[in-house]
C-alpha atoms as a PDB file:
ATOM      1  CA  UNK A   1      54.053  25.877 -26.126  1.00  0.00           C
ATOM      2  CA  UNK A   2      50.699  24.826 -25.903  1.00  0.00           C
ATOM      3  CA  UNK A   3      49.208  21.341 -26.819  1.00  0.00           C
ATOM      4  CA  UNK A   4      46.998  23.145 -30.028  1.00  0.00           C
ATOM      5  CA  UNK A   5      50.776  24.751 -31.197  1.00  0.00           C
ATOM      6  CA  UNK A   6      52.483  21.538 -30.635  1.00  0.00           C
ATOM      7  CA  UNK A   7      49.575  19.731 -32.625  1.00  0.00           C
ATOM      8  CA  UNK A   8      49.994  22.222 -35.008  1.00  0.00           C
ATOM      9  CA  UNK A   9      53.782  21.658 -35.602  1.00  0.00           C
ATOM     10  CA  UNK A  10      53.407  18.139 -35.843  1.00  0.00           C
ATOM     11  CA  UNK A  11      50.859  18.041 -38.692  1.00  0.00           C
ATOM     12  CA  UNK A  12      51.158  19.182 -42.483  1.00  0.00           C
ATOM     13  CA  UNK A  13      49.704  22.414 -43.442  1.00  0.00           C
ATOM     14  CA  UNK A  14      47.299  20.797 -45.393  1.00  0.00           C
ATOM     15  CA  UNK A  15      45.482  18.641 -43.114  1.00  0.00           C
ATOM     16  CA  UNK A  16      44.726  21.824 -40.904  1.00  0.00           C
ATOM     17  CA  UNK A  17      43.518  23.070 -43.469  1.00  0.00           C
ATOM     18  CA  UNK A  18      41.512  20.368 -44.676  1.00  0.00           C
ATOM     19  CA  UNK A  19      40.239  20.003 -41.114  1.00  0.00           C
ATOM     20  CA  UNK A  20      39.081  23.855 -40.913  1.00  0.00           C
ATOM     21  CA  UNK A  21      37.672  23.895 -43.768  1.00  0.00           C
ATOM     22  CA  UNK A  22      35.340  21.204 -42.786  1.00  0.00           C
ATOM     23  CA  UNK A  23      34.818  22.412 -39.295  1.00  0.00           C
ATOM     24  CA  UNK A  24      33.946  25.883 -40.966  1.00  0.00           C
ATOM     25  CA  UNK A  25      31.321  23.877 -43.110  1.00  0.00           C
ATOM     26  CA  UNK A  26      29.856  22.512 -40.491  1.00  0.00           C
ATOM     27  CA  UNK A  27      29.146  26.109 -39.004  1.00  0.00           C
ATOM     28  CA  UNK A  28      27.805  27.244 -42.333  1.00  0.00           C
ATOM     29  CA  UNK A  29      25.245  24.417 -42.232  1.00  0.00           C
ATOM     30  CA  UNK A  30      24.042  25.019 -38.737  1.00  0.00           C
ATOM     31  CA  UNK A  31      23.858  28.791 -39.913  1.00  0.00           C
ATOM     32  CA  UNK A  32      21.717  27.671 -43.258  1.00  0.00           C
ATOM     33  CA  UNK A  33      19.542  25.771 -40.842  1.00  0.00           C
ATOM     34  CA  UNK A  34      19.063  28.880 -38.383  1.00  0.00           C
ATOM     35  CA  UNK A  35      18.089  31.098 -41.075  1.00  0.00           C
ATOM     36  CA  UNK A  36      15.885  28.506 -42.661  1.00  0.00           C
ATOM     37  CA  UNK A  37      14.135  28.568 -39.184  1.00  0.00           C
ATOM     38  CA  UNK A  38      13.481  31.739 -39.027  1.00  0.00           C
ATOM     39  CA  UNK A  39      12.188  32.419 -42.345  1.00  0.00           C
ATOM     40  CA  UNK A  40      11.495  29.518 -44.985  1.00  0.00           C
ATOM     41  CA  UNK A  41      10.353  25.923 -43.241  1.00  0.00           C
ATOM     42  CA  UNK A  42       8.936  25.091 -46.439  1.00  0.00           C
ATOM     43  CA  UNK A  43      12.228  25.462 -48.438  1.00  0.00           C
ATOM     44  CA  UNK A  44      14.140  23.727 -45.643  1.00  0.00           C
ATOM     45  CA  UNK A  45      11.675  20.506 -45.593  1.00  0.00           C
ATOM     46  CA  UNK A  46      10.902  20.661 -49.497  1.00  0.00           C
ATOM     47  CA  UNK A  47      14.158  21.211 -50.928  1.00  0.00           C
ATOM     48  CA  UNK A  48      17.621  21.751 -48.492  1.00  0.00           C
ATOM     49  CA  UNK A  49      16.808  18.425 -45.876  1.00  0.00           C
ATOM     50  CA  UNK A  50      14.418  16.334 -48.499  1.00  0.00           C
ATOM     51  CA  UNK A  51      14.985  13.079 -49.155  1.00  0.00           C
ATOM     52  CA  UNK A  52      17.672  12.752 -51.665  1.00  0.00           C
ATOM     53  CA  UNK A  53      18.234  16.583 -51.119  1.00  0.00           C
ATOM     54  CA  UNK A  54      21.155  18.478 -50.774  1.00  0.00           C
ATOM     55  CA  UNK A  55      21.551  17.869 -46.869  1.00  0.00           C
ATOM     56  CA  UNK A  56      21.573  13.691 -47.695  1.00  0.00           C
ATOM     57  CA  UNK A  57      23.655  13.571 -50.602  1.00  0.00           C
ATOM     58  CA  UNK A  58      26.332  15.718 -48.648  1.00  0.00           C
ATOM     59  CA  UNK A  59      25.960  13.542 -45.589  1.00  0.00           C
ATOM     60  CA  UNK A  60      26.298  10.293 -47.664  1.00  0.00           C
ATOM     61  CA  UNK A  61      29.584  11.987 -49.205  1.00  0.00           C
ATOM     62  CA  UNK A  62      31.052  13.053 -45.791  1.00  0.00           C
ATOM     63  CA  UNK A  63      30.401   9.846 -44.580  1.00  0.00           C
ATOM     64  CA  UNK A  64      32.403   8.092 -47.758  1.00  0.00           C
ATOM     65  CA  UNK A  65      35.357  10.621 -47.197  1.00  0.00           C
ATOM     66  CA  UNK A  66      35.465   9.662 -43.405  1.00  0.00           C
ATOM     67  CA  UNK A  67      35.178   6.016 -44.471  1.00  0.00           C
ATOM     68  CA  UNK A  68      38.357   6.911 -46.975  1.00  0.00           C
ATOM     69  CA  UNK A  69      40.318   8.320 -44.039  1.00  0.00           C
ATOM     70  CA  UNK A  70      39.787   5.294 -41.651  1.00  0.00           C
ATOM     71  CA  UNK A  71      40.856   2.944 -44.394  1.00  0.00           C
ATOM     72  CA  UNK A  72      43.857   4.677 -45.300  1.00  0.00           C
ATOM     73  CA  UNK A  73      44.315   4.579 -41.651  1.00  0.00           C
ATOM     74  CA  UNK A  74      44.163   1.117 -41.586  1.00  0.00           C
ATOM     75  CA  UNK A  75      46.880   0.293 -43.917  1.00  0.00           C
ATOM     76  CA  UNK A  76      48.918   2.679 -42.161  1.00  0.00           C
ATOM     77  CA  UNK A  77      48.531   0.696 -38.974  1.00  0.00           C
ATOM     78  CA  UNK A  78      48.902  -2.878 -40.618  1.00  0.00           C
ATOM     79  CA  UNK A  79      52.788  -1.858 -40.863  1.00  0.00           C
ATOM     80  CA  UNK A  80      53.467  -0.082 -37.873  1.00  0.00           C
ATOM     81  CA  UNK A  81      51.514  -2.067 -35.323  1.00  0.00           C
ATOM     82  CA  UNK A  82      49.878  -5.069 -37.284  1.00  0.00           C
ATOM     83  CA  UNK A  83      46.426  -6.786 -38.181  1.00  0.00           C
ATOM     84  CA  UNK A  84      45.099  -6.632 -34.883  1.00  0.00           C
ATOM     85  CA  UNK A  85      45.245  -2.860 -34.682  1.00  0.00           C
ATOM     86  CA  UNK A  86      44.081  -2.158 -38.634  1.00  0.00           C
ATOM     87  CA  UNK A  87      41.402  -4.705 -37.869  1.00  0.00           C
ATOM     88  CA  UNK A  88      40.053  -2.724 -35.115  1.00  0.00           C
ATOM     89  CA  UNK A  89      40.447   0.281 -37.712  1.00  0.00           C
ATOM     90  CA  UNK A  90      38.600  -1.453 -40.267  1.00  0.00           C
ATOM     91  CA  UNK A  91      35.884  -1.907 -38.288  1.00  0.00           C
ATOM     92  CA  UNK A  92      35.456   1.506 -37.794  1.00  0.00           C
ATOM     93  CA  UNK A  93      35.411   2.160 -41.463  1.00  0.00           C
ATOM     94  CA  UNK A  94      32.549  -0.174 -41.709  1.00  0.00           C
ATOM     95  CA  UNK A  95      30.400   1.622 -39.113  1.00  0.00           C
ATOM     96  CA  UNK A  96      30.691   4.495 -41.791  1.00  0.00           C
ATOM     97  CA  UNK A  97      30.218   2.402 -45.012  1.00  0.00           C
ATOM     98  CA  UNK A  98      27.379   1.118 -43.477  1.00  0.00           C
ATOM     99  CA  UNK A  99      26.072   4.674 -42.120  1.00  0.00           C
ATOM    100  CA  UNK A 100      26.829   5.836 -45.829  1.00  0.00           C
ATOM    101  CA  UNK A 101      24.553   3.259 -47.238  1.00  0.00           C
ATOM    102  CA  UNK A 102      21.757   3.184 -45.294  1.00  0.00           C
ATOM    103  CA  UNK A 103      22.176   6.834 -45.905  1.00  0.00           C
ATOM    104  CA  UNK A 104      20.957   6.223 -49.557  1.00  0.00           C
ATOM    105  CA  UNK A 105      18.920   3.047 -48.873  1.00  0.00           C
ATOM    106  CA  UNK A 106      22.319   1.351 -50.572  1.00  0.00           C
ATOM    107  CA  UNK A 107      20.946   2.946 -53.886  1.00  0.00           C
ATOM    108  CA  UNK A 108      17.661   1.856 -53.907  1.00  0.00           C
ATOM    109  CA  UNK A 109      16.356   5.173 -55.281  1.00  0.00           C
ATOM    110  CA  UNK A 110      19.189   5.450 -57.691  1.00  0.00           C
ATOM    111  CA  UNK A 111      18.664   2.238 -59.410  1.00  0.00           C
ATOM    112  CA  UNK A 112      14.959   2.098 -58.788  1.00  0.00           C
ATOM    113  CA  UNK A 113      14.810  -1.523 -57.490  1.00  0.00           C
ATOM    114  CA  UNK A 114      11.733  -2.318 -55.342  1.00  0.00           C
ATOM    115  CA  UNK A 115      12.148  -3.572 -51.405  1.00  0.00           C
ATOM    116  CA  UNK A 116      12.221  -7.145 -50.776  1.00  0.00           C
ATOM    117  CA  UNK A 117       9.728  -8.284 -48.686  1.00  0.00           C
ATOM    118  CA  UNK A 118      11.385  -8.848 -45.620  1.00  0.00           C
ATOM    119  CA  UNK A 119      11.759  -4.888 -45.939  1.00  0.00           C
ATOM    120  CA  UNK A 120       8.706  -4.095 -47.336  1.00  0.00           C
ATOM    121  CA  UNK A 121       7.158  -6.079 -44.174  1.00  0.00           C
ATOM    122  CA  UNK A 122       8.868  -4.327 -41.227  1.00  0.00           C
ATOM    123  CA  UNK A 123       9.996  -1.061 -42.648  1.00  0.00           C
ATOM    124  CA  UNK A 124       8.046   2.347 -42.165  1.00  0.00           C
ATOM    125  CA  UNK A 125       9.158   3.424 -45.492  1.00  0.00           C
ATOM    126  CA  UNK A 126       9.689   0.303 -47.669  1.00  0.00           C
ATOM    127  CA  UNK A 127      12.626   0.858 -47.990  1.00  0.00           C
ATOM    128  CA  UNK A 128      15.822  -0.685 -48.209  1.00  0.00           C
ATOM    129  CA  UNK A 129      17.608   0.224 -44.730  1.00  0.00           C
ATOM    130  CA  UNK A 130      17.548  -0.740 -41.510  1.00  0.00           C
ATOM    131  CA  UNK A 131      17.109   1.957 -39.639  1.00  0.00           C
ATOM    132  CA  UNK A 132      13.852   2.801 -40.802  1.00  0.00           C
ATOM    133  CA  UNK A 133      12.721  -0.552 -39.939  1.00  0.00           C
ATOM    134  CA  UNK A 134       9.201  -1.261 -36.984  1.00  0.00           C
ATOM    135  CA  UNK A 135       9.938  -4.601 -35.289  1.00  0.00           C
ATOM    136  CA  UNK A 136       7.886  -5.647 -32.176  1.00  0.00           C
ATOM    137  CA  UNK A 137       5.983  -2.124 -32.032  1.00  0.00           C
ATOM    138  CA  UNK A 138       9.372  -0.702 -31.522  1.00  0.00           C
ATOM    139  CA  UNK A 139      11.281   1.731 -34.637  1.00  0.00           C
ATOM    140  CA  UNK A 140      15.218   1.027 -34.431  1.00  0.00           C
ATOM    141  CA  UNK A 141      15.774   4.154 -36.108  1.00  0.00           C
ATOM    142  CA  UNK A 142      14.209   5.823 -32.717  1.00  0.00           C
ATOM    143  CA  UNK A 143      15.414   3.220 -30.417  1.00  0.00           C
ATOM    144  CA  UNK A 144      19.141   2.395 -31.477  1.00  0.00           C
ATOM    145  CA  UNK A 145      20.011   4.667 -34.155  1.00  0.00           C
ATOM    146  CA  UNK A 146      18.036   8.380 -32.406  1.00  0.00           C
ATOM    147  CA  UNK A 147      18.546   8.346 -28.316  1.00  0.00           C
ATOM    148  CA  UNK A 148      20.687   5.548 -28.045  1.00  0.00           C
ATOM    149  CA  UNK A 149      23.165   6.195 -30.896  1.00  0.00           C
ATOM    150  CA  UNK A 150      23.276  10.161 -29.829  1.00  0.00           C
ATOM    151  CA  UNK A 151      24.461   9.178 -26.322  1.00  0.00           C
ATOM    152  CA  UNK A 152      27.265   7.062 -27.031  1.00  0.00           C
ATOM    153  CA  UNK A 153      28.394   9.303 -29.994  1.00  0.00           C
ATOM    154  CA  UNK A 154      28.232  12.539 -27.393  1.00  0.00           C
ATOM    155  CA  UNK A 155      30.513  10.492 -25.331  1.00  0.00           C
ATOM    156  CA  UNK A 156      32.673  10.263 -28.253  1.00  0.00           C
ATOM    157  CA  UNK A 157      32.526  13.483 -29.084  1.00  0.00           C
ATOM    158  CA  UNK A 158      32.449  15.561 -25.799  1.00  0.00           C
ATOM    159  CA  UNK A 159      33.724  13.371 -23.063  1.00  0.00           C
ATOM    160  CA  UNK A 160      36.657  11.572 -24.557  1.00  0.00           C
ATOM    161  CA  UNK A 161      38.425  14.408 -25.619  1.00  0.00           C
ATOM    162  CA  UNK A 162      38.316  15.958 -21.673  1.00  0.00           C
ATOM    163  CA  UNK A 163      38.999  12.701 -20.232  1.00  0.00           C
ATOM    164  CA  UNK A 164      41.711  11.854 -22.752  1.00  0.00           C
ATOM    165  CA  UNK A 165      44.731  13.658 -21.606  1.00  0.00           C
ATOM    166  CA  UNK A 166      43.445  13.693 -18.299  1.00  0.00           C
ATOM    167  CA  UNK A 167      42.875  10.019 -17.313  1.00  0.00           C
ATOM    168  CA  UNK A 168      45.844   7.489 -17.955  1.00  0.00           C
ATOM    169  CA  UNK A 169      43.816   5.009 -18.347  1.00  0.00           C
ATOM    170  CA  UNK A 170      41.700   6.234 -21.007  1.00  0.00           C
ATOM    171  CA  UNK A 171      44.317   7.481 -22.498  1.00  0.00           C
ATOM    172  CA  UNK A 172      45.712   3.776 -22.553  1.00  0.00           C
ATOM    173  CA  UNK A 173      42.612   2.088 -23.794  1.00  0.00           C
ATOM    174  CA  UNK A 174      41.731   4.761 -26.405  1.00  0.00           C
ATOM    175  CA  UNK A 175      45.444   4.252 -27.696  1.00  0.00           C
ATOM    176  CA  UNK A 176      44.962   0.512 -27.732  1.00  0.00           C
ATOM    177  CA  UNK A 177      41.977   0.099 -29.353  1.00  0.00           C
ATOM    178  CA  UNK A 178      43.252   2.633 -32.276  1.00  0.00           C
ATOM    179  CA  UNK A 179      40.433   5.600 -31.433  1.00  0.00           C
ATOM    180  CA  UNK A 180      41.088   8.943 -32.987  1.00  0.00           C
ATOM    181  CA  UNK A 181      39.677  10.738 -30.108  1.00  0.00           C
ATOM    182  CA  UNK A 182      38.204  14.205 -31.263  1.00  0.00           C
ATOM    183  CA  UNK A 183      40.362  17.541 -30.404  1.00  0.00           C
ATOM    184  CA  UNK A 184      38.612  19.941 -27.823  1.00  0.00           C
ATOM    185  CA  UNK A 185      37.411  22.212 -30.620  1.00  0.00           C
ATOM    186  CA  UNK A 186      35.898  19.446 -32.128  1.00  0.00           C
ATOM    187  CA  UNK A 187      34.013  18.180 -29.168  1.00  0.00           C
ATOM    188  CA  UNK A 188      32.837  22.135 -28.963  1.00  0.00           C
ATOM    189  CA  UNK A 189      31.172  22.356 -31.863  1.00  0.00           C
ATOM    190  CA  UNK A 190      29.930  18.618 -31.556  1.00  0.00           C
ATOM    191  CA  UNK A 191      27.661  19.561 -28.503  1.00  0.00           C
ATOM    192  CA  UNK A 192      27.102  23.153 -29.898  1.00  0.00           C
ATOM    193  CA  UNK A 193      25.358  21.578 -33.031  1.00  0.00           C
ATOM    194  CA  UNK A 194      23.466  19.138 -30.537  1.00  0.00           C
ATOM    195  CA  UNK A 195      22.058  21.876 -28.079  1.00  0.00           C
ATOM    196  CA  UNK A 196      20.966  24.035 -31.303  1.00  0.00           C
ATOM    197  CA  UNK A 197      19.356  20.935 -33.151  1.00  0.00           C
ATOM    198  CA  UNK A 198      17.718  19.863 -29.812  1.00  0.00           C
ATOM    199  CA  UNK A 199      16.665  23.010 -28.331  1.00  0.00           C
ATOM    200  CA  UNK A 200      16.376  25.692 -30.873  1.00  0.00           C
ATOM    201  CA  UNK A 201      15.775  24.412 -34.180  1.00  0.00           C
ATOM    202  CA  UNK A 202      12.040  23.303 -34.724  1.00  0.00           C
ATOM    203  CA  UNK A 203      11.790  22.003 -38.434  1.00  0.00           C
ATOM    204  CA  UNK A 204      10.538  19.071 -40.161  1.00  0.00           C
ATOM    205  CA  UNK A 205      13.465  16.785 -41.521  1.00  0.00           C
ATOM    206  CA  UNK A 206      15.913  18.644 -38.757  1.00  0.00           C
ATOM    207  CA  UNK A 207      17.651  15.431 -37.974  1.00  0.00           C
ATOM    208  CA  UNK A 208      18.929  15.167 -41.682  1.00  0.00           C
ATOM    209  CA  UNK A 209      20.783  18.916 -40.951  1.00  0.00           C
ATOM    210  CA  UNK A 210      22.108  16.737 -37.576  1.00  0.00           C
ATOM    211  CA  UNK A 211      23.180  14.012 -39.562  1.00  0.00           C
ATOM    212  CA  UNK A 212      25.178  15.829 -42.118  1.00  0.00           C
ATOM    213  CA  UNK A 213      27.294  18.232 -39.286  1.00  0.00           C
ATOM    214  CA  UNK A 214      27.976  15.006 -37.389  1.00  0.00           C
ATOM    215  CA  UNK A 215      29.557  13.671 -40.849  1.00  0.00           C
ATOM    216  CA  UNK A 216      31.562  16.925 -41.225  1.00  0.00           C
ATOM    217  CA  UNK A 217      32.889  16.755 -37.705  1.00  0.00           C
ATOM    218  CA  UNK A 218      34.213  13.570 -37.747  1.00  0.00           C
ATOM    219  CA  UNK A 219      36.301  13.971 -40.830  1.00  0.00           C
ATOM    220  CA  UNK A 220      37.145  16.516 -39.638  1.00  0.00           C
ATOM    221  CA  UNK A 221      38.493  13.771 -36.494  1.00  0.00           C
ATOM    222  CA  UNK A 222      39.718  11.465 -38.364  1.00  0.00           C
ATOM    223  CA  UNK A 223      41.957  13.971 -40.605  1.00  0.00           C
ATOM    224  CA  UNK A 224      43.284  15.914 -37.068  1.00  0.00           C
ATOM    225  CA  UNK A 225      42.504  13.953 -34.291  1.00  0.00           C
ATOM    226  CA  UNK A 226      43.859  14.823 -30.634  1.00  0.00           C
ATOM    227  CA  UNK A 227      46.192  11.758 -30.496  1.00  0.00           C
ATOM    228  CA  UNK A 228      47.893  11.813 -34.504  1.00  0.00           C
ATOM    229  CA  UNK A 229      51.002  10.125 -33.118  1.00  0.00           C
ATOM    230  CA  UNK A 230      48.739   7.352 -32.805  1.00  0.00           C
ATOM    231  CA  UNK A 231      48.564   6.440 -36.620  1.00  0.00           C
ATOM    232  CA  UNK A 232      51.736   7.400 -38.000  1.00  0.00           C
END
């Protein structure tokens, strides 16, 4: 039997399902964002990847379901292997609470409250986020969260899930430190989605499309993950 049966076995039908269905979203928005690129760039910047368009609100809900599944994750490891271990989960789930509101400039827009000034001072945008913000001549969202965040997060994605059940001692340190390390068909589409956003799609706003099937995929993760016998 192979390791995608045996995973298969071990899990409820619903969660593969869950985790397919989000996995085959994450296709349809890459395929959206070819055909945008090859016929409507106006459409695609005006309407699908504007700000507080469809392509952010999705991202900021994929991001709050993936923050849902590490916390449930969490409590789930508080009894079976204590605080130490849903601590380290928790953390995780505040990486993505935070991602989800800086997403929405933690409602500025919504509730129409101005900047403060230590954000109207450093950011680009005046808004309410950090990643947006300009200090010393240098913007973090370009620095930290663009070539710096994509690197560690296509380690993540692409070069845990090889190493994983290949290296014992990744294996032991992923296990320790609670990481749902992504499935091989998850890592696929991970660098897939990077290669087309990096060297095929040319649109304004592109990044936002980026943002949104990295949000899919790791729901998708944290629903299925290569190591479930990790959290139960």
């Amino acid at each position: 039997m192979s390791d995608s049966q045996s995973l298969d076995r071990s899990q409820p039908g619903h969660i593969i399902i869950m985790e397919r269905a989000l996995m085959g979203l994450a296709v349809l928005v890459l395929l959206i964002t070819l055909y945008y690129h090859a016929t409507d760039h106006d459409t695609f910047k005006y309407w699908f990847a504007a700000e507080d368009g469809p392509a952010e609100w999705a991202t900021f809900a994929f991001l709050v379901l993936g923050l849902v599944l590490l916390l449930r994750k969490a409590a789930r490891l508080k009894a079976r292997r204590g605080m130490g271990a849903a601590a380290l989960m928790g953390f995780y789930a505040f990486l993505f609470f935070f991602a989800a509101g800086e997403e929405i400039s933690w409602g500025q827009r919504i509730f129409g409250w101005e900047a403060g000034e230590f954000f109207t001072e450093r950011s680009e945008r005046a808004e309410t986020n950090i990643h947006n913000m300009n200090i010393g001549g240098y913007n973090l969202n370009k620095v930290i969260f663009g070539s710096t965040l994509s690197a560690v997060l296509l380690l993540y994605l692409v070069v845990l899930p090889i190493l994983y059940p290949r290296w014992a001692l990744i294996t032991r340190l992923a296990d320790r430190m609670v990481v749902p390390v992504p499935a091989l068909r998850q890592g696929a589409l991970a660098l897939i989605a990077s290669l087309v956003m990096w060297y095929v799609i040319d649109l304004p706003r592109n990044w936002e499309v980026y943002e949104l099937v990295f949000a899919l995929v790791a729901s998708a993760i944290f629903l299925r993950p290569q190591n479930p016998e990790t959290f139960r």
